[in-house]
N, C-alpha and C. Protein backbone atom coordinates (compact mmCIF):
# COMPACT_ATOMS: atom_id res chain seq x y z
N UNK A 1 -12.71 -93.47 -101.34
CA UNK A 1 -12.61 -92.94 -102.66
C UNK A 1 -14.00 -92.92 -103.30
N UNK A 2 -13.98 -92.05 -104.68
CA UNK A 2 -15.04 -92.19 -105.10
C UNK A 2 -14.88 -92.59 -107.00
N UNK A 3 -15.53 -93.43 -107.18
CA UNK A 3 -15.53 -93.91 -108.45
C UNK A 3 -16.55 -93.10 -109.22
N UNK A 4 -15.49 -92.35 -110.35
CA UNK A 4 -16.51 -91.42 -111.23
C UNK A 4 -16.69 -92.25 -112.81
N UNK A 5 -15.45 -92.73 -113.60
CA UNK A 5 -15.69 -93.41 -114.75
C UNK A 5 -15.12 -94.12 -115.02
N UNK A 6 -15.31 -95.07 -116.01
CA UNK A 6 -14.13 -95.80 -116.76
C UNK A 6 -14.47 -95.83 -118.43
N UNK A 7 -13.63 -96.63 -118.84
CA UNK A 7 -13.99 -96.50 -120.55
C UNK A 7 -13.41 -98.27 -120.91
N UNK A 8 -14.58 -98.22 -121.53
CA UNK A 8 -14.67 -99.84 -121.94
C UNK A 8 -14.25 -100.13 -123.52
N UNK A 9 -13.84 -101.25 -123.98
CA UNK A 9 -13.99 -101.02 -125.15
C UNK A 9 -13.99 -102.81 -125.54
N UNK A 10 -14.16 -103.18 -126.86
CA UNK A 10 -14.37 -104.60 -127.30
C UNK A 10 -14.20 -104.23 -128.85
N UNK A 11 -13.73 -104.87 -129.87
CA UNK A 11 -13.20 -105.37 -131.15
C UNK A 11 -14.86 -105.87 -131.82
N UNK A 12 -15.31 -106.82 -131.89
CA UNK A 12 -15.95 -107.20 -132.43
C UNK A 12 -17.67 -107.67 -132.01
N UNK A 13 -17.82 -107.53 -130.46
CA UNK A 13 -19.00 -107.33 -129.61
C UNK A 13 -19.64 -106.41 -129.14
N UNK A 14 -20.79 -106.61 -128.79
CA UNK A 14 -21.14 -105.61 -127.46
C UNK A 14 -20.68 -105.94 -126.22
N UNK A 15 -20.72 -105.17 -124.94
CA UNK A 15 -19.97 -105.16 -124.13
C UNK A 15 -21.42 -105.08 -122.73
N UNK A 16 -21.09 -106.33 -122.24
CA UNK A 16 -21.80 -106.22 -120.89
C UNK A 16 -21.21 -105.98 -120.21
N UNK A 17 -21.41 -105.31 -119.14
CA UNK A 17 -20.96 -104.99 -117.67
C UNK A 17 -21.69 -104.97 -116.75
N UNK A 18 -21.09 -105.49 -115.03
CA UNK A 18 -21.16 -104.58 -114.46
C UNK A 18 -20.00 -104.21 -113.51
N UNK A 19 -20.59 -103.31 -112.70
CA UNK A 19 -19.99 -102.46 -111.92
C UNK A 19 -19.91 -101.89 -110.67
N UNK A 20 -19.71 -102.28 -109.94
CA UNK A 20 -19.95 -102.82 -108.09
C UNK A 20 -19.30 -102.06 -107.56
N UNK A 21 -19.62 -100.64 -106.37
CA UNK A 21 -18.92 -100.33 -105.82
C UNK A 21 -19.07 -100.78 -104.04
N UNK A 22 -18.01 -101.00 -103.44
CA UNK A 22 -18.31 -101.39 -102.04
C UNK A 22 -17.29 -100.73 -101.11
N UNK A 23 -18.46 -101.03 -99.65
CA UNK A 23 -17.63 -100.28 -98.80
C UNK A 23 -18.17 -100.94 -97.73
N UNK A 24 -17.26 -101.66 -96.81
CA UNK A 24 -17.20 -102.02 -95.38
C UNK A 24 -17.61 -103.23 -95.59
N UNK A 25 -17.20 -104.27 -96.82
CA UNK A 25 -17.81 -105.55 -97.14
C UNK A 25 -19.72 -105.39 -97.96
N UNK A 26 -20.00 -104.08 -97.59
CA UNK A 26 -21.11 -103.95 -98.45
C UNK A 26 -21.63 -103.46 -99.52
N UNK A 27 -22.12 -104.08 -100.72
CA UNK A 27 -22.31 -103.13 -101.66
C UNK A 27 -23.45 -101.82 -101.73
N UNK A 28 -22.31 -100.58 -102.37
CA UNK A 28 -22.90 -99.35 -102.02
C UNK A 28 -23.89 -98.92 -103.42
N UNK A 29 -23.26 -99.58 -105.01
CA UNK A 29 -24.06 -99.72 -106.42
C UNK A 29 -23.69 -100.71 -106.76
N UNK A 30 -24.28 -100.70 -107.67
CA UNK A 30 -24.43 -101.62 -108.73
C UNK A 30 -24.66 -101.00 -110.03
N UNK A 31 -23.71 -100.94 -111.08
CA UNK A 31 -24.67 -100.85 -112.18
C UNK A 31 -24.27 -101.57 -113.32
N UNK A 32 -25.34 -102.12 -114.18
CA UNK A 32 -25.21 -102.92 -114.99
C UNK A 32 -26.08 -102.65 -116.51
N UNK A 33 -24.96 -102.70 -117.55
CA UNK A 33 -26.16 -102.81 -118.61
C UNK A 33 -24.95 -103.27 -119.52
N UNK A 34 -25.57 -103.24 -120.76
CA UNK A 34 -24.55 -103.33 -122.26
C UNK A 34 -24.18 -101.87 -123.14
N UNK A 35 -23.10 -102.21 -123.42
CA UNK A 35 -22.63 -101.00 -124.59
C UNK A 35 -22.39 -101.59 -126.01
N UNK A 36 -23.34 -101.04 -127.20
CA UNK A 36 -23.14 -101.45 -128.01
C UNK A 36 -21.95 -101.63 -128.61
N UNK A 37 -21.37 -102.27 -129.82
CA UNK A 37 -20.53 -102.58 -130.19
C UNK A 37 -19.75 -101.20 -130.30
N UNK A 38 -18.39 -101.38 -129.92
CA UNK A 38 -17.41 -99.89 -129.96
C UNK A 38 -16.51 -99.92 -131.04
N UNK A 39 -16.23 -101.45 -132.12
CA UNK A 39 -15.64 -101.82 -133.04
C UNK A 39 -13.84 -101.17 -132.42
N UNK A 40 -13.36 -101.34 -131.50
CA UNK A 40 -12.41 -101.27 -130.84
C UNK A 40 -11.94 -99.69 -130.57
N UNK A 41 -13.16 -98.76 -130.45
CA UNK A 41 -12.56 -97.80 -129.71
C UNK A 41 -13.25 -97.55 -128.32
N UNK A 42 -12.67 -96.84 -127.44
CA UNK A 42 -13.38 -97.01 -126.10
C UNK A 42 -14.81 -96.26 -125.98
N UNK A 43 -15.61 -96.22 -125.33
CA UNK A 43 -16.53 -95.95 -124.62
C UNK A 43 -16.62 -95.05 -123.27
N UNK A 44 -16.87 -94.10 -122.89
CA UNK A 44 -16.85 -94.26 -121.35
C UNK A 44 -18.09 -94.54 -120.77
N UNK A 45 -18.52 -95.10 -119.89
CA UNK A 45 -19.24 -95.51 -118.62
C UNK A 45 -19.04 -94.31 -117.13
N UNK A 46 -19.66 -93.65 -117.25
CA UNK A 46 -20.08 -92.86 -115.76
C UNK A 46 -21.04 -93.53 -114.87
N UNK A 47 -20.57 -93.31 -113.50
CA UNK A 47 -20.99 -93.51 -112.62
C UNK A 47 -22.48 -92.62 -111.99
N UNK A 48 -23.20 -93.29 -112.01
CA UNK A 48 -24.50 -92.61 -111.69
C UNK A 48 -24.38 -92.36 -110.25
N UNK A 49 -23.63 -92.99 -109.82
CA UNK A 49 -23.57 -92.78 -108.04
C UNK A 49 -22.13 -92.34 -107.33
N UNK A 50 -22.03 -90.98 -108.27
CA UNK A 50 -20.55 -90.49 -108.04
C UNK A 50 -20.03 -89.72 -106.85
N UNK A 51 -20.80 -89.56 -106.28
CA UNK A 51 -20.72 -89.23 -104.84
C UNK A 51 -20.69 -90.04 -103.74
N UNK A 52 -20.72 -91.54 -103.84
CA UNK A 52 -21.02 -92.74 -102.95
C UNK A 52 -19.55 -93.31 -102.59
N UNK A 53 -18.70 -93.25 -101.21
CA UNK A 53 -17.55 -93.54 -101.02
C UNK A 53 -17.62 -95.14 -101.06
N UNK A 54 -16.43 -94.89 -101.30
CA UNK A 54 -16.28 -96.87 -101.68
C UNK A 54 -14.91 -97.46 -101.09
N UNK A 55 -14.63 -98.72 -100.87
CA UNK A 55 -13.06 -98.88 -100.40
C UNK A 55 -12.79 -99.91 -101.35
N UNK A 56 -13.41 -100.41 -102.66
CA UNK A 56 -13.28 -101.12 -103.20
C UNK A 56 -13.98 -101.11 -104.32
N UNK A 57 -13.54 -101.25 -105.84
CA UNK A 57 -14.20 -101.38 -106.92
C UNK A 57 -14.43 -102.60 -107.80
N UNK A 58 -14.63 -103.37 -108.08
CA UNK A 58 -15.09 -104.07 -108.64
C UNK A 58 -15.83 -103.90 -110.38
N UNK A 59 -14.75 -104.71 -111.38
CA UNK A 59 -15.41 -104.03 -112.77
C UNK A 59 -15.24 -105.43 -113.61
N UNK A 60 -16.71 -105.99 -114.05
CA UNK A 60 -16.66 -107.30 -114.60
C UNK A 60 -17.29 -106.99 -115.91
N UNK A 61 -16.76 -107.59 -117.32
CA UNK A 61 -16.85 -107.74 -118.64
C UNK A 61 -17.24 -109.00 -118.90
N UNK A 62 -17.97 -109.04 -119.12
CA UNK A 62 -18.15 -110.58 -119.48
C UNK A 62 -19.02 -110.45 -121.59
N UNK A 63 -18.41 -111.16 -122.38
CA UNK A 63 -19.18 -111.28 -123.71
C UNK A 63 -18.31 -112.34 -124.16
N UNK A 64 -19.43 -113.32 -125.15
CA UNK A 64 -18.60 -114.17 -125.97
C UNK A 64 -17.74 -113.90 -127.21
N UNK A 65 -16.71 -115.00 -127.09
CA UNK A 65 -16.35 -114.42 -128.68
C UNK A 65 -17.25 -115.37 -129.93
N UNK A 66 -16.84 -114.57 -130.80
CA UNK A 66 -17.50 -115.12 -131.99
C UNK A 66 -16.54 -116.33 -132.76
N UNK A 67 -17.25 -117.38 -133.43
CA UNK A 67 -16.71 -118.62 -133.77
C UNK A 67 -15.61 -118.14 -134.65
N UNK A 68 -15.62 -116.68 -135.56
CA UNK A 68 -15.51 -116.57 -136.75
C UNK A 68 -13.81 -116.07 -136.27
N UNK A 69 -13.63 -115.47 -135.10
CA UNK A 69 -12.08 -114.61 -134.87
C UNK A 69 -12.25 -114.05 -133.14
N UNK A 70 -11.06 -113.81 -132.66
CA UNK A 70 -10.87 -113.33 -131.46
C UNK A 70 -11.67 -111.96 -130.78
N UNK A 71 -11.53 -111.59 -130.08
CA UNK A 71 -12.76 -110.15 -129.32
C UNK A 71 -11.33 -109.94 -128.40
N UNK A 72 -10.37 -108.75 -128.87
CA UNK A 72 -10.18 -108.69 -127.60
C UNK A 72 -10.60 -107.52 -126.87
N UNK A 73 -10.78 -107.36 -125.84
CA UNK A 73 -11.59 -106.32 -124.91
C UNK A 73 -10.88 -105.88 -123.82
N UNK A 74 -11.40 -104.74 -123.30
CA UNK A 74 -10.23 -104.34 -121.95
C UNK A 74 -11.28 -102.97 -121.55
N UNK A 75 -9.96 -102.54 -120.76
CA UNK A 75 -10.77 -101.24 -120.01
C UNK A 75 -9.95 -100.01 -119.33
N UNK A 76 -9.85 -98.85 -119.91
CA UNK A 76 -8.49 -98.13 -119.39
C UNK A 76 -9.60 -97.24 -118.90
N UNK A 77 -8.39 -96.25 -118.01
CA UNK A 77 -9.01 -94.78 -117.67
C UNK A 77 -9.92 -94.80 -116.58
N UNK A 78 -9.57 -95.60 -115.40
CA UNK A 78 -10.33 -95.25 -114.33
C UNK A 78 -10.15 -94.38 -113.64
N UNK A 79 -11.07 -93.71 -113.37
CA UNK A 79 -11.45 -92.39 -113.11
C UNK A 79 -11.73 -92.60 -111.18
N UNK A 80 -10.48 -91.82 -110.41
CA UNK A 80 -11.25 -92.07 -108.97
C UNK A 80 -11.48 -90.76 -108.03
N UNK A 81 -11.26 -90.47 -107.32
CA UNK A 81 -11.46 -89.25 -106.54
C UNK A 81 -11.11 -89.45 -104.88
N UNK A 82 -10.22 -89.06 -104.23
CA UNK A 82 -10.25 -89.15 -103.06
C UNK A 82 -11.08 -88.19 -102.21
């Protein structure tokens, strides 16, 4: 398959990621950066390496929450291609 996008989104942060695609136990990208705050609507994230077959995706969020109230965050709309 091929991984073209997804759409990120977070409530009250910015949003780090990254984004690992692999194939045959090896990774084929990587990409990683932050999306500024989306105040809870989504984002999308394209794949710079949308032509690169993969047998496996891998999609990590990682941000703190704030002392003050909850962050909740997620990620719809993955985008694949056989």
């Amino acid at each position: 398959m091929r991984f073209q996008s997804v759409d990120l989104y977070s409530s009250v942060t910015r949003i780090p990621y990254t984004i690992t695609g692999v194939r045959n136990d090896q990774a084929v990208f990587s990409l990683t950066d932050t999306l500024p705050n989306t105040f809870g609507a989504s984002r999308t994230v394209a794949n710079s390496h949308p032509t690169d077959l993969i047998d496996t995706l891998v999609i990590e969020r990682t941000n703190s929450t704030p002392a003050c109230c909850s962050n909740p965050m997620g990620l719809d709309n993955i985008v694949v291609v056989r």
